[in-house]
Protein backbone atom coordinates (compact mmCIF):
# COMPACT_ATOMS: atom_id res chain seq x y z
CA UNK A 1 32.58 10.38 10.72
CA UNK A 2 33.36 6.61 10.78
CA UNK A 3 32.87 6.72 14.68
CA UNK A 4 29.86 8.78 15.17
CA UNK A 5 27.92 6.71 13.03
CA UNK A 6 28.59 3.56 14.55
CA UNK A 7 27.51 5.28 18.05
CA UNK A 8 24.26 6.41 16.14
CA UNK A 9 24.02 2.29 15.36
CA UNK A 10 24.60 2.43 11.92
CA UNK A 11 25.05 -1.28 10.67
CA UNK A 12 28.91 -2.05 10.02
CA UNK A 13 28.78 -2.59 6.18
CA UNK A 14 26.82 0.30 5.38
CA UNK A 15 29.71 2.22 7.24
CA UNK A 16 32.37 0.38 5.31
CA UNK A 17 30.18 1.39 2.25
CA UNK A 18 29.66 4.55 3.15
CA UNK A 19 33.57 5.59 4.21
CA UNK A 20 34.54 4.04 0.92
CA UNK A 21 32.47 6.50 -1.27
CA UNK A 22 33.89 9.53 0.51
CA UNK A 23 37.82 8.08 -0.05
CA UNK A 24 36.75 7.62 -3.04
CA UNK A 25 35.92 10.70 -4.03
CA UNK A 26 38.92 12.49 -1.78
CA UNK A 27 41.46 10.64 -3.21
CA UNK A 28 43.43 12.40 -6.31
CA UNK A 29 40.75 15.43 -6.10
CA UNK A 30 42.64 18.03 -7.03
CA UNK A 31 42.15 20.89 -4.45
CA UNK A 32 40.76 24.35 -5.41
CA UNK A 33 42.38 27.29 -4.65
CA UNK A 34 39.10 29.51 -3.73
CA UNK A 35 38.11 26.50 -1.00
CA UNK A 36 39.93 25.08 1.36
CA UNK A 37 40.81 21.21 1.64
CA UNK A 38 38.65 20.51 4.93
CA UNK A 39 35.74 22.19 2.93
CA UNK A 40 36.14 20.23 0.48
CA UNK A 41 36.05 16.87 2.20
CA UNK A 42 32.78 18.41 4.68
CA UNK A 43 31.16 18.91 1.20
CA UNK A 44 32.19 15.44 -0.18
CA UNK A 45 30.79 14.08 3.09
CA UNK A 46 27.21 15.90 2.72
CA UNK A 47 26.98 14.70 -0.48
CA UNK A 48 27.42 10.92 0.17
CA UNK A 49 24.93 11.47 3.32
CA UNK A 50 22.40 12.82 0.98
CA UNK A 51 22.85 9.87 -1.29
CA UNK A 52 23.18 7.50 1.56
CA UNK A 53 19.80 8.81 2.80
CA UNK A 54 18.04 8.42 -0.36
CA UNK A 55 18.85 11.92 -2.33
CA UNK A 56 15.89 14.44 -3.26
CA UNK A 57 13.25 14.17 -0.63
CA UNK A 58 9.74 12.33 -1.73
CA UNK A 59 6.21 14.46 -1.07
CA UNK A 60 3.88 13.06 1.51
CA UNK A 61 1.69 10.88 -0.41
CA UNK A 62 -1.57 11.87 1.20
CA UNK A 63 -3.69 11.70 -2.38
CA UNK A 64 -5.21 8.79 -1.63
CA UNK A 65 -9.06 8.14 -0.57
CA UNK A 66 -9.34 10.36 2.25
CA UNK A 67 -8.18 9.99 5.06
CA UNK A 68 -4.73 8.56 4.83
CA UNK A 69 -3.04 6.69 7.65
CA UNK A 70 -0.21 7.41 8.72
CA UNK A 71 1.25 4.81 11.55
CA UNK A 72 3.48 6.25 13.84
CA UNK A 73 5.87 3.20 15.68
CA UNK A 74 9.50 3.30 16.60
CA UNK A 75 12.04 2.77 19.38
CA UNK A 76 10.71 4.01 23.24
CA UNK A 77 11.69 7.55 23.70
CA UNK A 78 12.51 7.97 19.77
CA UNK A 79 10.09 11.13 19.29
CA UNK A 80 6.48 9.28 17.48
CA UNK A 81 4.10 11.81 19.62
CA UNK A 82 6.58 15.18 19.07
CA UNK A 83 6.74 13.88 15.51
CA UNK A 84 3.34 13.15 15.10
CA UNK A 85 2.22 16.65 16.54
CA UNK A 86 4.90 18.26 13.92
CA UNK A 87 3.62 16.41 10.96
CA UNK A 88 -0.35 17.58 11.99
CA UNK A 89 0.93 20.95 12.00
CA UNK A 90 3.40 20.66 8.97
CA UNK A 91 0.48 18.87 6.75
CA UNK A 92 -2.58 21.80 8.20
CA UNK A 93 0.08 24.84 6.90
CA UNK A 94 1.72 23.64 4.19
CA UNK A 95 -0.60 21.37 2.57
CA UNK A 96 -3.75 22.60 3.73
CA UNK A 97 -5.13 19.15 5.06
CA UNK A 98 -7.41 18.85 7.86
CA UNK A 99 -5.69 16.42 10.45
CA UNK A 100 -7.17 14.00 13.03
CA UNK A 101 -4.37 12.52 15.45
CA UNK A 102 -5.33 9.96 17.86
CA UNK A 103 -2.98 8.11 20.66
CA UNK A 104 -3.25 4.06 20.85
CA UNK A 105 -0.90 4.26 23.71
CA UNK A 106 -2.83 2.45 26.59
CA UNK A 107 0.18 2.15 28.75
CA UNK A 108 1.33 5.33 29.22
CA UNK A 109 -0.96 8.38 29.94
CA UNK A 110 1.16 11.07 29.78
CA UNK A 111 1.59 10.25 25.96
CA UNK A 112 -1.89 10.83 25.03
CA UNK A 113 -1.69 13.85 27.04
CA UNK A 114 1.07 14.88 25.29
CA UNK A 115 -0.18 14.23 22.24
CA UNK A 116 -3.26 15.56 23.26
CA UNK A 117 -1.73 19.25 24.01
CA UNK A 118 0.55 19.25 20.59
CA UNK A 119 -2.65 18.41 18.40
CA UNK A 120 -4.46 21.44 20.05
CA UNK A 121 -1.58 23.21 19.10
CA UNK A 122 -1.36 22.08 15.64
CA UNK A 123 -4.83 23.06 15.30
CA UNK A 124 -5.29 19.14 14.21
CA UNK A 125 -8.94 17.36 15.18
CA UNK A 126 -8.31 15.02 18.56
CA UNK A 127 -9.96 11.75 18.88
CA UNK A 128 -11.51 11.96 22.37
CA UNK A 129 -10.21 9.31 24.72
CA UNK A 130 -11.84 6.38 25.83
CA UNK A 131 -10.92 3.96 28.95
CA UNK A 132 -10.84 0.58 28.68
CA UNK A 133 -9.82 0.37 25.02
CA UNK A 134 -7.55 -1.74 23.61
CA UNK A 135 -5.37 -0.14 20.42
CA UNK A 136 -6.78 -2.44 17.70
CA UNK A 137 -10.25 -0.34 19.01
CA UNK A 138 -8.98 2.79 19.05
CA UNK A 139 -7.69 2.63 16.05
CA UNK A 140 -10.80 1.66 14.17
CA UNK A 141 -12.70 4.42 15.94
CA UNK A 142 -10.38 7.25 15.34
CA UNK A 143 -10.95 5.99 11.65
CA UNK A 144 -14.60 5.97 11.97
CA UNK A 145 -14.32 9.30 13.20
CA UNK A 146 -12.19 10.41 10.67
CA UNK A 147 -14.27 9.51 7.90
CA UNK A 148 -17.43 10.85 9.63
CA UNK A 149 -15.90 14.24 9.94
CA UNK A 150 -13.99 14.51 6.51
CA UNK A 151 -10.44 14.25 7.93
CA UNK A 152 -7.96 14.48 5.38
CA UNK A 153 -5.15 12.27 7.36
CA UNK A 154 -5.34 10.28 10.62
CA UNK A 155 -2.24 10.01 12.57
CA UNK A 156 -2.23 6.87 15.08
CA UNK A 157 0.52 7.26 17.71
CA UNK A 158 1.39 3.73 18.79
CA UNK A 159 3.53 2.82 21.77
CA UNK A 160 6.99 3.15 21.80
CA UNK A 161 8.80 -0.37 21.90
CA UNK A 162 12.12 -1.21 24.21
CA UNK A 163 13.22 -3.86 21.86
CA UNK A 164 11.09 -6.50 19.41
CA UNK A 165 8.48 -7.90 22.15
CA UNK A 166 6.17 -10.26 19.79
CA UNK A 167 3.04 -8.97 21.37
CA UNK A 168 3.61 -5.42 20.93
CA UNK A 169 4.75 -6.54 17.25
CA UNK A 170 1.45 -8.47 17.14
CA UNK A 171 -0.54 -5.65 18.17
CA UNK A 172 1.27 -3.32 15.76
CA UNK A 173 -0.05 -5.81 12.76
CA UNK A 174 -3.27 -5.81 14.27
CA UNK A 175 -3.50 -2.13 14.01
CA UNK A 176 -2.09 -1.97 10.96
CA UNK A 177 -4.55 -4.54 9.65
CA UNK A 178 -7.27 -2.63 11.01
């Protein structure tokens, strides 16, 4: 456990932290007869990943004066536009909300393609794109649009990031701010 979360990047105290709880709570357990011991420490496991990650999950706040924003940003290659097209979907079925995504990648096209064809699929609204638009702009059209047509949430699928460039932080307050 210790090693596969350090490959997943998990910082070195919180590992420490983490491997403590679940000796913790292995040590001087007395073992049940009806389970057996590597059960018992796969259970003790889940339960300090649950707690690690926070416990219960949280609802969606969406209840706010329509539409909400939700930014999508993150890591190059870490999922934003599949996530983004699951979360239309997941928020149309489940809660009922009427979805707008829109794609503020300008550098890559096959992104807003992508996110094009999952937001069809989600049955979610698709801000039409524009060339020649910088994110900051797309951004405050897709929320124009949004409020024009009585979207419930607006997903914004930024770029993906290689590592912290300023100006793609920059931009990312810009939208944000916008």
């Amino acid at each position: 456990v210790r090693l596969a979360l350090l490959d997943a990047d998990v910082a070195l105290p919180v590992v420490k932290t983490f491997i403590e709880k679940v000796r913790e709570g292995a040590v001087g357990v007395e073992v049940l007869k009806s389970v057996r011991p590597d059960q018992q420490v796969i259970k003790l496991v889940n339960d300090a990943l649950v707690d690690a990650l926070g416990g219960d999950p949280a609802p969606l706040m969406t209840g706010t004066n329509p539409p909400s924003v939700i930014l999508m940003a993150g890591l190059q290659g870490s999922g934003r536009t599949t996530t983004a097209g699951k979360l239309a979907l997941r928020l149309r079925e489940r809660d009922r909300k009427k979805v707008m995504v829109a794609s503020l990648d300008v550098t890559r096209p096959a992104a807003r393609e992508q996110l094009r064809l999952l937001g069809e699929q989600a049955e979610a609204g698709i801000l039409p794109e524009l060339d020649g638009e910088t994110p900051v702009q797309i951004a405050k059209r897709a929320l124009q649009a949004a409020k024009l047509q009585a979207y419930d949430v607006l997903i914004l699928d930024t770029a993906g990031r290689i590592s912290i460039d300023e100006a793609l932080m920059a931009e990312l307050r810009d939208v944000r701010a916008a």
